[in-house]
Each structure stands twice: as structure tokens, then as C-alpha cells.
Protein backbone atom coordinates (compact mmCIF):
# COMPACT_ATOMS: atom_id res chain seq x y z
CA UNK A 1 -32.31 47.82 -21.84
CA UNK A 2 -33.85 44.92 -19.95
CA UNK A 3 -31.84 42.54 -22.25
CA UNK A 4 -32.01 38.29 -21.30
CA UNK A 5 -29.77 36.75 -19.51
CA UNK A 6 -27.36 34.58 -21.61
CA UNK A 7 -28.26 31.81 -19.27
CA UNK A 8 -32.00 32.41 -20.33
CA UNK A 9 -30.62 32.40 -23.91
CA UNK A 10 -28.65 29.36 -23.53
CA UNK A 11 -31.76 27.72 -22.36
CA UNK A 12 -34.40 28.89 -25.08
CA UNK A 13 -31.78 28.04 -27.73
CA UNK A 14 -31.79 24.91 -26.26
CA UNK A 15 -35.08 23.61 -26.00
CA UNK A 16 -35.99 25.16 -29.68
CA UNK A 17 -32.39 23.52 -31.07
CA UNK A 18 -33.78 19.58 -29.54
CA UNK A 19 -37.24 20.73 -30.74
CA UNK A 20 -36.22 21.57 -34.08
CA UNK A 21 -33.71 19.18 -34.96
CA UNK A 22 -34.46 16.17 -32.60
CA UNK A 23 -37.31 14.59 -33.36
CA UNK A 24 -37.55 11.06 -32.08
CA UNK A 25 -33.88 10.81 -30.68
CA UNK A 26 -32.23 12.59 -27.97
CA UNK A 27 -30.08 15.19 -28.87
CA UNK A 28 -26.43 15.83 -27.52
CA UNK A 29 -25.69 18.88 -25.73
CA UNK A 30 -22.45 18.80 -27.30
CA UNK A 31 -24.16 19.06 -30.98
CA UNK A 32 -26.50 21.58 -29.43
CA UNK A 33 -23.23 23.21 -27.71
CA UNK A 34 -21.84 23.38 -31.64
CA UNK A 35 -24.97 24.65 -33.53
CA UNK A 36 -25.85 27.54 -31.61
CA UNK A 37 -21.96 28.80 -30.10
CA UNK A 38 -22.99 28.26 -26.90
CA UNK A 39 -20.31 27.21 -24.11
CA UNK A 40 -20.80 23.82 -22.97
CA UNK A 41 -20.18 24.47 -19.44
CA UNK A 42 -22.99 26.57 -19.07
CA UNK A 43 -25.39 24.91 -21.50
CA UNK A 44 -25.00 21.68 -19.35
CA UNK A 45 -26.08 23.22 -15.97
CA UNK A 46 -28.95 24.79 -17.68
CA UNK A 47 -30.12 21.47 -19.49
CA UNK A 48 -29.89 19.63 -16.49
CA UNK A 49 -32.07 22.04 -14.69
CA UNK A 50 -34.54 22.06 -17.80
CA UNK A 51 -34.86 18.19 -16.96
CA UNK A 52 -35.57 18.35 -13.31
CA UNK A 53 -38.11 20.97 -13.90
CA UNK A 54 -40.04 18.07 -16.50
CA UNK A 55 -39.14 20.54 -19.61
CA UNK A 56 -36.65 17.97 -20.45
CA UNK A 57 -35.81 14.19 -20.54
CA UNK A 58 -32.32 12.98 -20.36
CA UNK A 59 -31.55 9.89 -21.83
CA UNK A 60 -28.26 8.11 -21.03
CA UNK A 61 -25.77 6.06 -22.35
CA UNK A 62 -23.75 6.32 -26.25
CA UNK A 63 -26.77 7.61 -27.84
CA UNK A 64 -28.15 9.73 -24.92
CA UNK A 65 -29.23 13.12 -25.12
CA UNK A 66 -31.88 14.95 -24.11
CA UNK A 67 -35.69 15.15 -25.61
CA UNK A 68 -38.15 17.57 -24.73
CA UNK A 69 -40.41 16.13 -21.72
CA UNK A 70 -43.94 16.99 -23.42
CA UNK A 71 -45.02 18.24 -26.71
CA UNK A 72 -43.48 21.05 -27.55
CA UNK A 73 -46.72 22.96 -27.90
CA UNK A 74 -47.48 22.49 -24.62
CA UNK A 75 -43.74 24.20 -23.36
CA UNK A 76 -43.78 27.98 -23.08
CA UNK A 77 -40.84 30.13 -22.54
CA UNK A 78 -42.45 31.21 -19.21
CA UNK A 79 -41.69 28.09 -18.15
CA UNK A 80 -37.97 28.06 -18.99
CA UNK A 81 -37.51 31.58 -17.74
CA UNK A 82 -38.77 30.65 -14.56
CA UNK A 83 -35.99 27.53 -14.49
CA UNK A 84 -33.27 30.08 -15.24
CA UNK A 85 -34.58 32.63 -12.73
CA UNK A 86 -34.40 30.11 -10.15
CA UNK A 87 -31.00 29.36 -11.25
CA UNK A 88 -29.86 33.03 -11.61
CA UNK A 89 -31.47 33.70 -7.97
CA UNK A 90 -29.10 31.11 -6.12
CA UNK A 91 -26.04 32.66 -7.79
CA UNK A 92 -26.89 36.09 -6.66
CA UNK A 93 -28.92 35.06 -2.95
CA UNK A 94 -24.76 34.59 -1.97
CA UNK A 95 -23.23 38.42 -2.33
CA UNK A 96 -26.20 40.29 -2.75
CA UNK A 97 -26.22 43.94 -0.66
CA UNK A 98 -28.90 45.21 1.11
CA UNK A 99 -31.39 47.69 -0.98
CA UNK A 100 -31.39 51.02 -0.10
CA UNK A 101 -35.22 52.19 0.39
CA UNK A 102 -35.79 54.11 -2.62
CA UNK A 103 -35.15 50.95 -4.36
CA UNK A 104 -37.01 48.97 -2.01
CA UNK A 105 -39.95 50.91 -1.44
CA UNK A 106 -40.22 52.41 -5.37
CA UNK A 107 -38.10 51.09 -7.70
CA UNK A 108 -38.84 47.34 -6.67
CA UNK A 109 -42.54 47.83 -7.37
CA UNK A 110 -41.67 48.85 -11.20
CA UNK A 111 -39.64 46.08 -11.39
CA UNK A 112 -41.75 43.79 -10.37
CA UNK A 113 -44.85 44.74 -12.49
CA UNK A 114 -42.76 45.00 -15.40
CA UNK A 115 -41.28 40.91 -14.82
CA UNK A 116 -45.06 39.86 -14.45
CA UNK A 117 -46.08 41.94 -17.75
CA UNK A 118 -43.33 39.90 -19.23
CA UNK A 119 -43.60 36.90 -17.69
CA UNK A 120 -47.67 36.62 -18.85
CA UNK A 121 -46.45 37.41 -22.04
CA UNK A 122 -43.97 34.19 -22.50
CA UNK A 123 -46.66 32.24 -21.05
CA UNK A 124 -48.21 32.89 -24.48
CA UNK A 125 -45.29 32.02 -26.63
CA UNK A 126 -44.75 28.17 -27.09
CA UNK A 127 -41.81 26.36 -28.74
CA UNK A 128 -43.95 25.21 -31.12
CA UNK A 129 -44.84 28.71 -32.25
CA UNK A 130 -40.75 28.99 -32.38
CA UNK A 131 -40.13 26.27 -34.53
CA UNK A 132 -43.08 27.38 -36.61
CA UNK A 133 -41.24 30.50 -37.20
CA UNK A 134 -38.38 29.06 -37.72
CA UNK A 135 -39.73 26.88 -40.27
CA UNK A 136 -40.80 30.03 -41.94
CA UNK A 137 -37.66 31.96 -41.87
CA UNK A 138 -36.29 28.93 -43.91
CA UNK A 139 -34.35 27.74 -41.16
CA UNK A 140 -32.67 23.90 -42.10
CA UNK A 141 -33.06 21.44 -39.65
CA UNK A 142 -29.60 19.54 -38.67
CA UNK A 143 -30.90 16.58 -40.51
CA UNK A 144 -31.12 18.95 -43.52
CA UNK A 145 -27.45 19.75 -43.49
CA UNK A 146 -26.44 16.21 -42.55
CA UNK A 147 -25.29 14.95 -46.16
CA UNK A 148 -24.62 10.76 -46.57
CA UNK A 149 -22.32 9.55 -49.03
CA UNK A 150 -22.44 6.14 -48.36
CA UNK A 151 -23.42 4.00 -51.54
């Protein structure tokens, strides 16, 4: 029912993709675009409002990228949820109808308590503990798959 956002998808995909599979060099959006089906378009906007936020780095130039902006223990999903939401909010602040007062006055309140439940509980839940369970699952890493025939 309350289902993410794709953009909120896009973004944890992401962050756990240049985590995962980056290590020391920046990671293309384009590979990250490629590994996880994501449309470019959207992954881009996202990325580059995971980097003004700190979550990110970008790095430019033929072997730019991006790299995560701290240890990845220290990012949370809060975090990047509350980079999409502000996103998200200044695509809907344009065409956005006034609430009736039922809504305002009851529903709201619900709504609200429920996003901070939820929001307290990605504060808990790192990328590192993402990885970690990714790890687990025996997920490859792109430099797994990568195979070098050169002799």
C-alpha cells in the first residue's frame, strides 16, 4: 500500500550499486543506469541531488563518476529519502489542490505519524548493513562479473 517512490528506488539502488561495486573509483551513472534497469534520465537528477546533499561525490572528467561522500556506514536511507522527498515535494508544490478538511484536519495527522515511524526506522538502516546483506545473498560485485582475457 504505501509502496516507494521509484525516484526513492532509483536513489537507494544507487548509492548501494557505487557502494557495492565502486570501491576506490567513481562509478558511472551510465554503468549504474545498466546494472539495475534504471532510466538514465531520472537516475541522473537523483544522483546529482545525492551529491549536493554530501551523500555523494562527483568526480569529473573520462573516468568520472560518482563515490559515496562518507563511509558508507555512516549513510542511512533516512538520509536519501529525505533527498528524494525534497525532490518529489517541488514536483508536486506546482499543481497541488487544496485539501479538503477531513483530510486536513484527520487524515493528515495519520499520515504524518506513520512517515516519522518510517522515517526513524531508515535512520537505523545503513548502506553498509545493505551491502552486508547483499554480500550474504551471494550477490557478485561488478568486478566479479568483469572477466579479462588479455594475456
Amino acid at each position: 500500500m504505501l509502496d516507494p517512490s521509484k525516484k526513492l528506488v532509483y536513489a537507494v539502488e544507487s548509492v548501494v550499486d557505487i557502494a557495492y561495486n565502486g570501491g576506490s573509483e567513481p562509478v558511472r551513472s551510465r554503468e549504474i543506469a545498466k546494472r539495475q534497469g534504471v532510466p538514465h534520465r531520472y537516475l541522473e537528477q537523483v544522483m546529482q541531488r545525492l551529491v549536493h546533499a554530501g551523500v555523494l561525490r562527483g568526480v569529473r572528467g573520462p573516468r568520472g563518476g560518482y563515490l559515496l561522500a562518507r563511509e558508507r556506514r555512516r549513510i542511512t536511507l533516512g538520509q536519501i529519502a529525505r533527498v528524494v522527498r525534497e525532490l518529489e515535494n517541488l514536483d508536486q508544490e506546482e499543481g497541488e489542490a487544496a485539501a479538503s478538511e477531513f483530510a486536513d484536519q484527520v487524515l493528515q495527522p495519520i499520515w504524518n505519524e506513520l512517515q516519522e515511524d518510517m522515517m526513524n526506522r531508515l535512520d537505523k538502516i545503513t548502506i553498509e548493513d545493505l551491502c552486508r546483506h547483499a554480500t550474504g545473498l551471494g550477490i557478485k560485485r561488478a568486478s566479479e562479473m568483469k572477466l579479462d582475457y588479455t594475456i
